[in-house]
C-alpha atoms as a PDB file:
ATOM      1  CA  UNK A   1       0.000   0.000   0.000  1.00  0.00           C
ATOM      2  CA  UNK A   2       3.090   2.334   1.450  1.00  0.00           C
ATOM      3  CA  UNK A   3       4.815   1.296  -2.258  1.00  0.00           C
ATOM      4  CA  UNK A   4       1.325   2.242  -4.153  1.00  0.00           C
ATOM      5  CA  UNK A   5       0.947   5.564  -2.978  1.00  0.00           C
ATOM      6  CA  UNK A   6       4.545   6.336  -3.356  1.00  0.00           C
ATOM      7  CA  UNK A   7       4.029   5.342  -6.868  1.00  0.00           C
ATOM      8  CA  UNK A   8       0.613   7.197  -7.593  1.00  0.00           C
ATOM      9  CA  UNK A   9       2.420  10.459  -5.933  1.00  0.00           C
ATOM     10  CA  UNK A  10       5.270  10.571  -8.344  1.00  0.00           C
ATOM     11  CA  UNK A  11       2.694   9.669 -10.978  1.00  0.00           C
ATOM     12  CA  UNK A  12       1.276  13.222 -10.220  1.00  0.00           C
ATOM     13  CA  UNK A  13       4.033  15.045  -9.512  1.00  0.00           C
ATOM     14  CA  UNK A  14       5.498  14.329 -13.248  1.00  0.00           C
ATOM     15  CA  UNK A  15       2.142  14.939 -14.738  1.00  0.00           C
ATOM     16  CA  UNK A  16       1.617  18.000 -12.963  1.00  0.00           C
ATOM     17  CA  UNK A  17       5.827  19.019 -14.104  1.00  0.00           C
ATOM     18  CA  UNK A  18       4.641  18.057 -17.444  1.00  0.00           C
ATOM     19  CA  UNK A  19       1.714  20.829 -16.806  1.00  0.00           C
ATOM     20  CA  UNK A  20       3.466  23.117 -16.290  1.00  0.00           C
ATOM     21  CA  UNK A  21       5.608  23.036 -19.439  1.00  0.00           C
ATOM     22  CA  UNK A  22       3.117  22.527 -21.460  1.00  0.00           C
ATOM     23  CA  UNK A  23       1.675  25.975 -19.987  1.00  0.00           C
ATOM     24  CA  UNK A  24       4.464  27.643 -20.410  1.00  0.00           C
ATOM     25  CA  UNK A  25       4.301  26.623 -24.446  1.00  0.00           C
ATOM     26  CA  UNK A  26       0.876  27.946 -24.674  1.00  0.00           C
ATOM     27  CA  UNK A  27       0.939  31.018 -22.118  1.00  0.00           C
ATOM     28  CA  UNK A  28       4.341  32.524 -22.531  1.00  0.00           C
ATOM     29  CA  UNK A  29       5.106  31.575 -26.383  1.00  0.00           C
ATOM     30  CA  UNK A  30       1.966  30.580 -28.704  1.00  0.00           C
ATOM     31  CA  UNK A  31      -0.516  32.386 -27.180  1.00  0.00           C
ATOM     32  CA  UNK A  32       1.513  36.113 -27.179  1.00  0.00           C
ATOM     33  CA  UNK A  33       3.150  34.984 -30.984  1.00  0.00           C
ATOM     34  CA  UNK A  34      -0.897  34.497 -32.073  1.00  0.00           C
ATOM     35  CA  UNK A  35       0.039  31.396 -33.106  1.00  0.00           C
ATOM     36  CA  UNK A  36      -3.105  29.258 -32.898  1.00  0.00           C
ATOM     37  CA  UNK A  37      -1.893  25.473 -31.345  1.00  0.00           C
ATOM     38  CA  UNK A  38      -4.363  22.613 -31.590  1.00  0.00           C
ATOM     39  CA  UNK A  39      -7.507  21.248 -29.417  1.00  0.00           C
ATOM     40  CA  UNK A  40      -8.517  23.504 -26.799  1.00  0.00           C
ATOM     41  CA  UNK A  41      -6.396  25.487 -26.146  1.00  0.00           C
ATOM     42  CA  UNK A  42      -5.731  26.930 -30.286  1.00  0.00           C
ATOM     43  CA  UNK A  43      -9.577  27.255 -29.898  1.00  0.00           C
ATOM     44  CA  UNK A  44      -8.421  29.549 -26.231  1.00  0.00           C
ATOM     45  CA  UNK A  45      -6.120  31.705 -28.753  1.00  0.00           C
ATOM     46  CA  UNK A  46      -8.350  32.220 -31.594  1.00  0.00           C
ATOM     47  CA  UNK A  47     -11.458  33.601 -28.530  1.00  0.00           C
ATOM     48  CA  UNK A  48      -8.972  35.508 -26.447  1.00  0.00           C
ATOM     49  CA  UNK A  49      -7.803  37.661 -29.059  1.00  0.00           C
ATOM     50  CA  UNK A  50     -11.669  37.940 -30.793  1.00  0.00           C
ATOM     51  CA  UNK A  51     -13.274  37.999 -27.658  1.00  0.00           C
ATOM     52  CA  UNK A  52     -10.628  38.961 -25.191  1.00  0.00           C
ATOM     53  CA  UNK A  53     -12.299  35.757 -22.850  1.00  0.00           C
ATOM     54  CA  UNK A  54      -8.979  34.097 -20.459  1.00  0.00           C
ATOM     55  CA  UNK A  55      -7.340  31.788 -21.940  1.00  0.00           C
ATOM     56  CA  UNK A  56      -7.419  29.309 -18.793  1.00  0.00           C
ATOM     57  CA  UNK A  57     -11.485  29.513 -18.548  1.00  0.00           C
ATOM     58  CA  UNK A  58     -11.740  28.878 -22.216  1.00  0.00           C
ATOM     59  CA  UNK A  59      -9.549  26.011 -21.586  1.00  0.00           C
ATOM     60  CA  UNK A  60     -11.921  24.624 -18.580  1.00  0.00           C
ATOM     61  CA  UNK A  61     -15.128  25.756 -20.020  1.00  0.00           C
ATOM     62  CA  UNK A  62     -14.956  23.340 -22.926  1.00  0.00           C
ATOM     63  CA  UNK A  63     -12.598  20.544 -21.427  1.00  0.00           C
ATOM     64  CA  UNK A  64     -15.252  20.262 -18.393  1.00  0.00           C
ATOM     65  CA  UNK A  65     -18.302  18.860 -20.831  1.00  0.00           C
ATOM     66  CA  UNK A  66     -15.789  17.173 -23.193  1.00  0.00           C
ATOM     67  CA  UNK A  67     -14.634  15.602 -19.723  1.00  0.00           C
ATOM     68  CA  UNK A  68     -17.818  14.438 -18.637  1.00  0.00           C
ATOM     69  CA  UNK A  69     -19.154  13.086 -22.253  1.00  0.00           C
ATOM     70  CA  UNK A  70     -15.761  10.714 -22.242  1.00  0.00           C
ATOM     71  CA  UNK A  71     -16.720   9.632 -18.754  1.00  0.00           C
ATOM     72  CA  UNK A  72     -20.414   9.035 -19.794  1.00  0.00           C
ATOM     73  CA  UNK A  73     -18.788   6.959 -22.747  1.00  0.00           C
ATOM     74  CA  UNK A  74     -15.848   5.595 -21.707  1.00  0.00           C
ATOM     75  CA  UNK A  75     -16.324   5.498 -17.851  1.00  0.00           C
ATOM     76  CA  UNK A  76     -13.865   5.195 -15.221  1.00  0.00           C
ATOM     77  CA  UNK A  77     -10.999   5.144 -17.601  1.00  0.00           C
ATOM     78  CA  UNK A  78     -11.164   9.052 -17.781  1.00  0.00           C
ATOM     79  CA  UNK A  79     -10.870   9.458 -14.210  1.00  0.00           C
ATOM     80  CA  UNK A  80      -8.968  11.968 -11.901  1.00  0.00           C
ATOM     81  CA  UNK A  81      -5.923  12.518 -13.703  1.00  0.00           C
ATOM     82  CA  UNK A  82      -7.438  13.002 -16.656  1.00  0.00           C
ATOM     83  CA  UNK A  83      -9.792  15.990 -14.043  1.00  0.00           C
ATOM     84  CA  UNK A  84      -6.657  17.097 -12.816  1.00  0.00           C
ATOM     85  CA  UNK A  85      -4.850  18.067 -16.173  1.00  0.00           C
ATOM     86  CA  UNK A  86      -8.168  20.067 -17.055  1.00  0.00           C
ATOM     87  CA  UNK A  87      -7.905  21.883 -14.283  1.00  0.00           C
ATOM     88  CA  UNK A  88      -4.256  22.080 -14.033  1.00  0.00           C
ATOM     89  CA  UNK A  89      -3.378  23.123 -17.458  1.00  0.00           C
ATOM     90  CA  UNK A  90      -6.201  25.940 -17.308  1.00  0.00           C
ATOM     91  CA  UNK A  91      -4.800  27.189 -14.116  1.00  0.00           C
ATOM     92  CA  UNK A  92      -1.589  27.290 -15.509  1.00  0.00           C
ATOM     93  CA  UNK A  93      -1.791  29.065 -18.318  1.00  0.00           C
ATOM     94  CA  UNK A  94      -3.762  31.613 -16.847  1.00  0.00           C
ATOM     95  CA  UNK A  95      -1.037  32.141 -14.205  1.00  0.00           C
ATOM     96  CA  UNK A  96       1.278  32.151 -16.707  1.00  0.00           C
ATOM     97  CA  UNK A  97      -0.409  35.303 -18.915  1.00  0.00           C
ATOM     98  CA  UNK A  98      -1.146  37.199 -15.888  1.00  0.00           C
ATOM     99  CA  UNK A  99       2.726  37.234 -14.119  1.00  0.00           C
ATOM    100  CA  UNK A 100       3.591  38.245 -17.401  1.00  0.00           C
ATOM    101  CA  UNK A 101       1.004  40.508 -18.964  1.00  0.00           C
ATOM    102  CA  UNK A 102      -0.023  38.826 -21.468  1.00  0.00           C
ATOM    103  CA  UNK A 103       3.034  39.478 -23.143  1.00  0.00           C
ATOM    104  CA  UNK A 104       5.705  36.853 -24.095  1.00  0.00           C
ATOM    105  CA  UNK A 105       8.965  36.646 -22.954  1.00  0.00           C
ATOM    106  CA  UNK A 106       9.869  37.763 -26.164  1.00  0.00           C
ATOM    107  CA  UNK A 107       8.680  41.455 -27.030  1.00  0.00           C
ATOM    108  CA  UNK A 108       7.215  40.655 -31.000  1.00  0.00           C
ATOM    109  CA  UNK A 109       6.040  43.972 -31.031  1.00  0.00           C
ATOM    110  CA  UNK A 110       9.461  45.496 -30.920  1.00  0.00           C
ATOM    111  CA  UNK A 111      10.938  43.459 -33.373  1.00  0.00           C
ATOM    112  CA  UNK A 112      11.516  40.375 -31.200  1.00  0.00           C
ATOM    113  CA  UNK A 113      11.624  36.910 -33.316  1.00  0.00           C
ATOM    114  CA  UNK A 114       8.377  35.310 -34.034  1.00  0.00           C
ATOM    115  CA  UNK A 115      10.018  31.996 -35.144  1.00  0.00           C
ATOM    116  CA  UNK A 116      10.973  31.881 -31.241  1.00  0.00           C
ATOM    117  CA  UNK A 117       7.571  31.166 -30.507  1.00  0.00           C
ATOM    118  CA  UNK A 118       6.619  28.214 -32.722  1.00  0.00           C
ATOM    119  CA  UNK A 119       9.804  27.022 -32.029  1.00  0.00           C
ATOM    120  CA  UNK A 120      10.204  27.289 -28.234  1.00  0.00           C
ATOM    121  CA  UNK A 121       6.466  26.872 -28.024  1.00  0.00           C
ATOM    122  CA  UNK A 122       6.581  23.435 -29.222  1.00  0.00           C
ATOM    123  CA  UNK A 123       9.835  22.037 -27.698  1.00  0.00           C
ATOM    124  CA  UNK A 124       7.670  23.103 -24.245  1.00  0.00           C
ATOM    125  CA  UNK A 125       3.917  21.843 -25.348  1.00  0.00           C
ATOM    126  CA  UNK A 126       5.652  18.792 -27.116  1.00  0.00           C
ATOM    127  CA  UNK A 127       7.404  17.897 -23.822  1.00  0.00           C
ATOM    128  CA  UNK A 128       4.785  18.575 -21.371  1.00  0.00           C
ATOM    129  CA  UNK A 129       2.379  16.345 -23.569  1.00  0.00           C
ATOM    130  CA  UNK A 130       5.144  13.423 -23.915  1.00  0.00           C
ATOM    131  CA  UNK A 131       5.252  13.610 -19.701  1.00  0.00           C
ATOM    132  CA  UNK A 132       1.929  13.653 -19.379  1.00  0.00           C
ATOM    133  CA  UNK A 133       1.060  10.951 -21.444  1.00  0.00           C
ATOM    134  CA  UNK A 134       3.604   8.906 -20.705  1.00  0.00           C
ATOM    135  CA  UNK A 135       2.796   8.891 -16.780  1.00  0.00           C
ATOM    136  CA  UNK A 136      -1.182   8.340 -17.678  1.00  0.00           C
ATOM    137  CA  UNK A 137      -2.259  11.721 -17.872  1.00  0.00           C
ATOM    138  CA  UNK A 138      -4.294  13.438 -20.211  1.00  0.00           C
ATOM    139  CA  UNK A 139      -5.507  17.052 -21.120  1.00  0.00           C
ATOM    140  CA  UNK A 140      -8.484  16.367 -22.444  1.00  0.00           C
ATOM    141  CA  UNK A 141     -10.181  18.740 -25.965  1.00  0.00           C
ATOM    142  CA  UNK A 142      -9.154  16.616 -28.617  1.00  0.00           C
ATOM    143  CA  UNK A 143      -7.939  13.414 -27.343  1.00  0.00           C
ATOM    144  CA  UNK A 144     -10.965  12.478 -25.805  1.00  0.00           C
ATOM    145  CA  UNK A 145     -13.613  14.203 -28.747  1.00  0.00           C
ATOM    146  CA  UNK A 146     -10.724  12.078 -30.767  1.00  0.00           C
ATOM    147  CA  UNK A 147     -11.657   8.845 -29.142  1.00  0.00           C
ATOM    148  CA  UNK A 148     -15.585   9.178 -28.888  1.00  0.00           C
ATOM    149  CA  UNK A 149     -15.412  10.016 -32.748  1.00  0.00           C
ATOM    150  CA  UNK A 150     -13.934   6.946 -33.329  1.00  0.00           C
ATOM    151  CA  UNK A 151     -15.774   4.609 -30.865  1.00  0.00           C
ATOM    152  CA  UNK A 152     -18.518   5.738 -33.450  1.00  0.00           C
ATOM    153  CA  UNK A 153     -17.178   6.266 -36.410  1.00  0.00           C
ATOM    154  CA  UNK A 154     -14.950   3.403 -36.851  1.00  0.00           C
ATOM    155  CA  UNK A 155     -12.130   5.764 -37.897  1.00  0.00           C
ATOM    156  CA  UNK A 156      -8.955   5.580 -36.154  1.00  0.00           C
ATOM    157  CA  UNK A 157      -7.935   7.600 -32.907  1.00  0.00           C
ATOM    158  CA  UNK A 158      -4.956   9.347 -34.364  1.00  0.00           C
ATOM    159  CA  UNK A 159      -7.215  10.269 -37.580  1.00  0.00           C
ATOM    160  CA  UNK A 160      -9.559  11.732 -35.561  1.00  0.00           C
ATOM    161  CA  UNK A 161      -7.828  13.423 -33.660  1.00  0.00           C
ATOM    162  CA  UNK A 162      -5.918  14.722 -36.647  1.00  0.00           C
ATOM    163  CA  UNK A 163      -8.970  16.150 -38.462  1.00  0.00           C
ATOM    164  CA  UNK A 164      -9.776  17.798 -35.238  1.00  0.00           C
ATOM    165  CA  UNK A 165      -6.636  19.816 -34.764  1.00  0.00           C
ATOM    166  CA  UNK A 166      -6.921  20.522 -38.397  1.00  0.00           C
ATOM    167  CA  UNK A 167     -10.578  22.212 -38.080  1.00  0.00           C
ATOM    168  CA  UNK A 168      -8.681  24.852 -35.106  1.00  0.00           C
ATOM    169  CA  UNK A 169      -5.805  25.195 -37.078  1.00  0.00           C
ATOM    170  CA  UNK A 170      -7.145  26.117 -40.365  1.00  0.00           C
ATOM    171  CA  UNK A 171      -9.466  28.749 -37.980  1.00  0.00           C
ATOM    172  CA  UNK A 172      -6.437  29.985 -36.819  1.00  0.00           C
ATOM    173  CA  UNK A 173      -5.362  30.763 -40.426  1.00  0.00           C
ATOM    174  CA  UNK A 174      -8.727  32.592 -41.012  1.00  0.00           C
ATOM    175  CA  UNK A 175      -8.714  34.254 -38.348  1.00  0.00           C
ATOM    176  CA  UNK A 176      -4.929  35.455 -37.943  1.00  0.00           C
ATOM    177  CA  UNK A 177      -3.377  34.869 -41.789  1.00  0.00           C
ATOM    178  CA  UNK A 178      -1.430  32.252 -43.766  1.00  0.00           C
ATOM    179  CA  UNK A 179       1.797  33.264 -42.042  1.00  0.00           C
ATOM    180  CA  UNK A 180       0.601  32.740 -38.700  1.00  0.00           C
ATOM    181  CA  UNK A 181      -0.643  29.778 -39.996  1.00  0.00           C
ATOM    182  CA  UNK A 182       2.283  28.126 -41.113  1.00  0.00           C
ATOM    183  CA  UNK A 183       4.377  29.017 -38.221  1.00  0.00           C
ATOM    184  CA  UNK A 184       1.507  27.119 -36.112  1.00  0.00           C
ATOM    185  CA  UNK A 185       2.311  24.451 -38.090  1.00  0.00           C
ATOM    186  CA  UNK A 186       6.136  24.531 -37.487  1.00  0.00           C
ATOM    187  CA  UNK A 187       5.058  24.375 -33.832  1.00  0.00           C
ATOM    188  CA  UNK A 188       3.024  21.592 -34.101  1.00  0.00           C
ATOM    189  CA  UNK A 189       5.599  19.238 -36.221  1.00  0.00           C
ATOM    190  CA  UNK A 190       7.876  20.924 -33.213  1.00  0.00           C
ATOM    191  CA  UNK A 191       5.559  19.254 -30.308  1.00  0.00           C
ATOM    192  CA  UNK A 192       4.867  15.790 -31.950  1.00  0.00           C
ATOM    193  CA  UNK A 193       8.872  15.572 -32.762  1.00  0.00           C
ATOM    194  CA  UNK A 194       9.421  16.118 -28.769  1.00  0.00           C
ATOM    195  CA  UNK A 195       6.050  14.164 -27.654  1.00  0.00           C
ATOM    196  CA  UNK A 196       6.785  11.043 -30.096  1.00  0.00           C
ATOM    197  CA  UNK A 197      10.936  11.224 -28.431  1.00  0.00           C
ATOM    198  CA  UNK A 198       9.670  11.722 -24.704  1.00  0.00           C
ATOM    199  CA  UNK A 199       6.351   9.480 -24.733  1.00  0.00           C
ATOM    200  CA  UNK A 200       7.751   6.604 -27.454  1.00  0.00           C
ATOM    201  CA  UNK A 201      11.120   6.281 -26.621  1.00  0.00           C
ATOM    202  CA  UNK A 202      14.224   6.131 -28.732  1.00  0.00           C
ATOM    203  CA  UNK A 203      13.213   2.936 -30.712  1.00  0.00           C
ATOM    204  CA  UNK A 204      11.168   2.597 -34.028  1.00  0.00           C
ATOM    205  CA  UNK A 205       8.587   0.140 -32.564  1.00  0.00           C
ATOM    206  CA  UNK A 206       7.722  -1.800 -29.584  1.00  0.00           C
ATOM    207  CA  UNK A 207       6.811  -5.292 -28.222  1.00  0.00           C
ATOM    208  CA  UNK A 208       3.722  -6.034 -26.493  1.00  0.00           C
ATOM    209  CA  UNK A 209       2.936  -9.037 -24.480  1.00  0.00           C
ATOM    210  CA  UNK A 210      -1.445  -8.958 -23.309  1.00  0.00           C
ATOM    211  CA  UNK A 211      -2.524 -11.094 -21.232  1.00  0.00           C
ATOM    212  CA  UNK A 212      -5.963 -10.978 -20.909  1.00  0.00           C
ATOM    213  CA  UNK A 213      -9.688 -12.730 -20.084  1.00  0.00           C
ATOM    214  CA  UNK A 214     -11.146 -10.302 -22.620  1.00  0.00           C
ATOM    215  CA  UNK A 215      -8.672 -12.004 -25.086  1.00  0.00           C
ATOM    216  CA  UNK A 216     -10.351 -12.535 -28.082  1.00  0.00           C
ATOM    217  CA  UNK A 217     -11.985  -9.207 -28.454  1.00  0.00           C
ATOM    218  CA  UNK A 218      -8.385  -7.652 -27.940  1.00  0.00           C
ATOM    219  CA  UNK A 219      -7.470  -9.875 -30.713  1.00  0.00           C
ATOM    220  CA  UNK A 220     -10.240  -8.356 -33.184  1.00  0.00           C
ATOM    221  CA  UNK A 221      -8.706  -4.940 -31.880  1.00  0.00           C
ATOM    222  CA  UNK A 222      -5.329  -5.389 -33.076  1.00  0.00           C
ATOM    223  CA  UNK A 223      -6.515  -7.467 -36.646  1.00  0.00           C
ATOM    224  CA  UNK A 224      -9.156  -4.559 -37.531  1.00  0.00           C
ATOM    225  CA  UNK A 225      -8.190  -1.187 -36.243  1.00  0.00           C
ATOM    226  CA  UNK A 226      -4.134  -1.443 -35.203  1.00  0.00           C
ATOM    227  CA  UNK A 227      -4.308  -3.307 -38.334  1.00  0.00           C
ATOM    228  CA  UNK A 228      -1.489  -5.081 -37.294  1.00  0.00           C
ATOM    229  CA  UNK A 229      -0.430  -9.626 -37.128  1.00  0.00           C
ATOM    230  CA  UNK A 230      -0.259 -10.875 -33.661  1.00  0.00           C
ATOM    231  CA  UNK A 231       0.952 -14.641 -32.131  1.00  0.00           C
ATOM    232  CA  UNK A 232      -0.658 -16.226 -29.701  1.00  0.00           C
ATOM    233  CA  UNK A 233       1.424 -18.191 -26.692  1.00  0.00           C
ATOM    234  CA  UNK A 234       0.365 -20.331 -24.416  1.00  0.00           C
ATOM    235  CA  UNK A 235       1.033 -19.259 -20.684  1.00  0.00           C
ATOM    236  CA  UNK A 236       0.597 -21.500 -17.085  1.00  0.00           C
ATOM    237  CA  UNK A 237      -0.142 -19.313 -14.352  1.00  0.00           C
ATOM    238  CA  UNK A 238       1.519 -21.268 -11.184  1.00  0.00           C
ATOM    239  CA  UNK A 239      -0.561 -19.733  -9.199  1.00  0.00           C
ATOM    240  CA  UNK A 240      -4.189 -20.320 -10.449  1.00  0.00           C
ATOM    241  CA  UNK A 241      -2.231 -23.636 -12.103  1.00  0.00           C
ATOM    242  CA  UNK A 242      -4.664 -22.647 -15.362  1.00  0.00           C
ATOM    243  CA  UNK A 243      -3.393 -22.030 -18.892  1.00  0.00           C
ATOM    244  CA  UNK A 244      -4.196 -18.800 -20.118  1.00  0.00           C
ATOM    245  CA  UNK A 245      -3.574 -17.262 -24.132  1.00  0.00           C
ATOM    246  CA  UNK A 246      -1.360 -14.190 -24.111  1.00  0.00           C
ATOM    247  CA  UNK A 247      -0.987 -12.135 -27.120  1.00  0.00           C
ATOM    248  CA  UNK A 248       2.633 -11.158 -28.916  1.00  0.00           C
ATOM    249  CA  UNK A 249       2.640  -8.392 -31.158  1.00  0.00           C
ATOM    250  CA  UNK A 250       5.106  -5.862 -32.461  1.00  0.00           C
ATOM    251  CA  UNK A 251       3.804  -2.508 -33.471  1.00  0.00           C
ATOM    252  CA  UNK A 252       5.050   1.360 -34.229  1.00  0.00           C
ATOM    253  CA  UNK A 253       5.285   3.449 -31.728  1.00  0.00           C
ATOM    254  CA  UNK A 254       2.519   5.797 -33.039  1.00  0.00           C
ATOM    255  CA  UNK A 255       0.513   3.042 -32.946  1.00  0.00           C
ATOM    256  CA  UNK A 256       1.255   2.464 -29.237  1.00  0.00           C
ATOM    257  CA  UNK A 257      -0.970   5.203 -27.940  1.00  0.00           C
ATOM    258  CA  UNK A 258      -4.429   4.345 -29.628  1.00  0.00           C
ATOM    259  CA  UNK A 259      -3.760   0.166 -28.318  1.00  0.00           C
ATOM    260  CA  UNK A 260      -3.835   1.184 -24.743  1.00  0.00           C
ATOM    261  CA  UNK A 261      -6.787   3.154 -25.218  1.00  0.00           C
ATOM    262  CA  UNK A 262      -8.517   0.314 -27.168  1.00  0.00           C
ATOM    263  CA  UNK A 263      -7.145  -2.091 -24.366  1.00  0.00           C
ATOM    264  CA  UNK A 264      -7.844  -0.105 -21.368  1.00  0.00           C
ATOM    265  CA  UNK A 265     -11.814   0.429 -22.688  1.00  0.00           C
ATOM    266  CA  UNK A 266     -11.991  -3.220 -23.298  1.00  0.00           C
ATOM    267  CA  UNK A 267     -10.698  -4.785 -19.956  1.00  0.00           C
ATOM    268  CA  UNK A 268      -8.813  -2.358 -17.453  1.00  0.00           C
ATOM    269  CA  UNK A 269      -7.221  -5.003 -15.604  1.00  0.00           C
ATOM    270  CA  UNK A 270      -5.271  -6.815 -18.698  1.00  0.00           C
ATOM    271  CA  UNK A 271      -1.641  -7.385 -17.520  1.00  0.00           C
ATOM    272  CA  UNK A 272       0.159  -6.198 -20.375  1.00  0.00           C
ATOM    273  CA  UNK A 273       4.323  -5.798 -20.698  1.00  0.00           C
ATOM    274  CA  UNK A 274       5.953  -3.340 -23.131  1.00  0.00           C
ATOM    275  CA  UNK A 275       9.645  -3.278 -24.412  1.00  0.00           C
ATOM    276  CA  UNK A 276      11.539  -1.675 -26.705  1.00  0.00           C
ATOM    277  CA  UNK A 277      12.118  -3.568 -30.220  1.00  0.00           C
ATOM    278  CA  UNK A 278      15.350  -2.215 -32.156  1.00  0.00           C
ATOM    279  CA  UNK A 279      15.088  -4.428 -35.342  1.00  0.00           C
ATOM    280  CA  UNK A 280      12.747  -6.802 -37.021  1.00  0.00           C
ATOM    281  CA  UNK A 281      13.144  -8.828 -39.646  1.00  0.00           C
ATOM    282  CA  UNK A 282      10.785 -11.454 -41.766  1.00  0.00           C
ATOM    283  CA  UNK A 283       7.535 -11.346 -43.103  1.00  0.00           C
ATOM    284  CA  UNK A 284       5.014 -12.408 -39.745  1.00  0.00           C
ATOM    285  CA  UNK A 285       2.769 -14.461 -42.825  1.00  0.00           C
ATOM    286  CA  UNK A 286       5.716 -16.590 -43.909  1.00  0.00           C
ATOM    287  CA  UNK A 287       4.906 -19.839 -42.846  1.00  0.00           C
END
């Protein structure tokens, strides 16, 4: 129990490090360069500077519905640390703004460099995210509208997720000009280069070992959305002395993300093991 809690408290206090960076991204560089990030918070940018509404309660006033429809959906999965990076981020980044005036910590105004900002910006969001993530965190907007889309849809997290951030981005480029536009977009290849190195690891792909009593509709999981082969091995567990079926398959690292989600909606309490995977070779259909 003494070992548990440890555990769960570093578990926050990394999320709530990887909070903070990803505040300062938004708050001290995107926000003050206009530059118009995805989810939420690009949506935050584009209503701030329309609107002049806070940044942080744009950020809770959409995440806190968005919150509750993935709970409604997806239940328990989308619990408390999924609350507190809501909350967190939004509190944040409206810290963040205020110290500083709503001004960056570069002066664009004066002739400062904007490409600081997409640049900076995303090296902070990017490694925030890849903390926060990685440690079972979440910050809601589009990941979870993401995964409700494609609960229903049948199209793939990462697409949806993709067409979302592409709806606020192209906004942003409406709203603020092609040039702001396409230094958003050098932020945003900026933050998935740092997320994918902090969250994925240094390898090209990963091994994944599922054991599971839910086994066969992980199996359908993997075949028809991860689109990937697996192998099936047969395990003894000495201490139920039963044999159980435990999956082997090798997937990208981008594809790592959208199999927990899949795994954690279909049975939380799968024992799964993840390493890293340096090379592969063969064709997994040559018999």
């Amino acid at each position: 129990m003494k070992r548990h809690l440890k555990g769960l408290f570093f578990d926050y206090f990394v999320i709530n490090l990887g909070i903070i960076l990803a505040a300062i991204g938004i708050g001290i560089f995107l926000v003050p360069g206009k530059l118009v990030s995805s989810g939420v918070p690009g949506v935050a940018t584009i209503l701030y500077y329309g609107m002049e509404i806070p940044i942080g309660l744009t950020i809770l006033i959409f995440n806190i519905p968005i919150f509750i429809l993935g709970v409604k959906v997806f239940g328990k999965e989308y619990g408390f640390k999924t609350f507190f990076g809501i909350v967190g981020l939004a509190f944040y980044t409206q810290t963040f703004q205020t110290l500083l005036n709503n001004t960056s910590v570069v002066d664009y105004a004066k002739g400062g460099n904007l490409l600081l900002a997409p640049i900076f910006g995303g090296i902070f969001l990017g490694a925030g995210m890849g903390l926060i993530f990685r440690f079972g965190g979440s910050m809601g907007g589009a990941d979870i509208l993401g995964q409700v889309i494609s609960k229903y849809s049948k199209l793939p997290v990462a697409h949806a997720i993709l067409i979302l951030d592409m709806l606020v981005m192209g906004s942003g480029i409406v709203v603020f000009g092609i040039e702001k536009g396409l230094y958003a977009i050098l932020s945003a290849f900026t933050c998935n280069l740092i997320l994918n190195k902090i969250f994925e690891g240094v390898s090209h792909s990963k091994m994944v070992y599922i054991t599971s009593s839910k086994y066969e509709d992980i199996q359908e999981i993997l075949t028809n959305d991860i689109q990937t082969h697996t192998t099936t091995i047969m395990t003894r567990s000495r201490i139920q002395d039963s044999e159980k079926k435990m999956i082997m398959v090798i997937i990208k690292n981008k594809q790592l993300r959208d199999l927990q989600v899949f795994i954690n909606r279909i049975d939380p309490m799968a024992f799964i093991v993840i390493s890293e995977v340096y090379e592969v070779f063969g064709d997994p259909e040559d018999e």
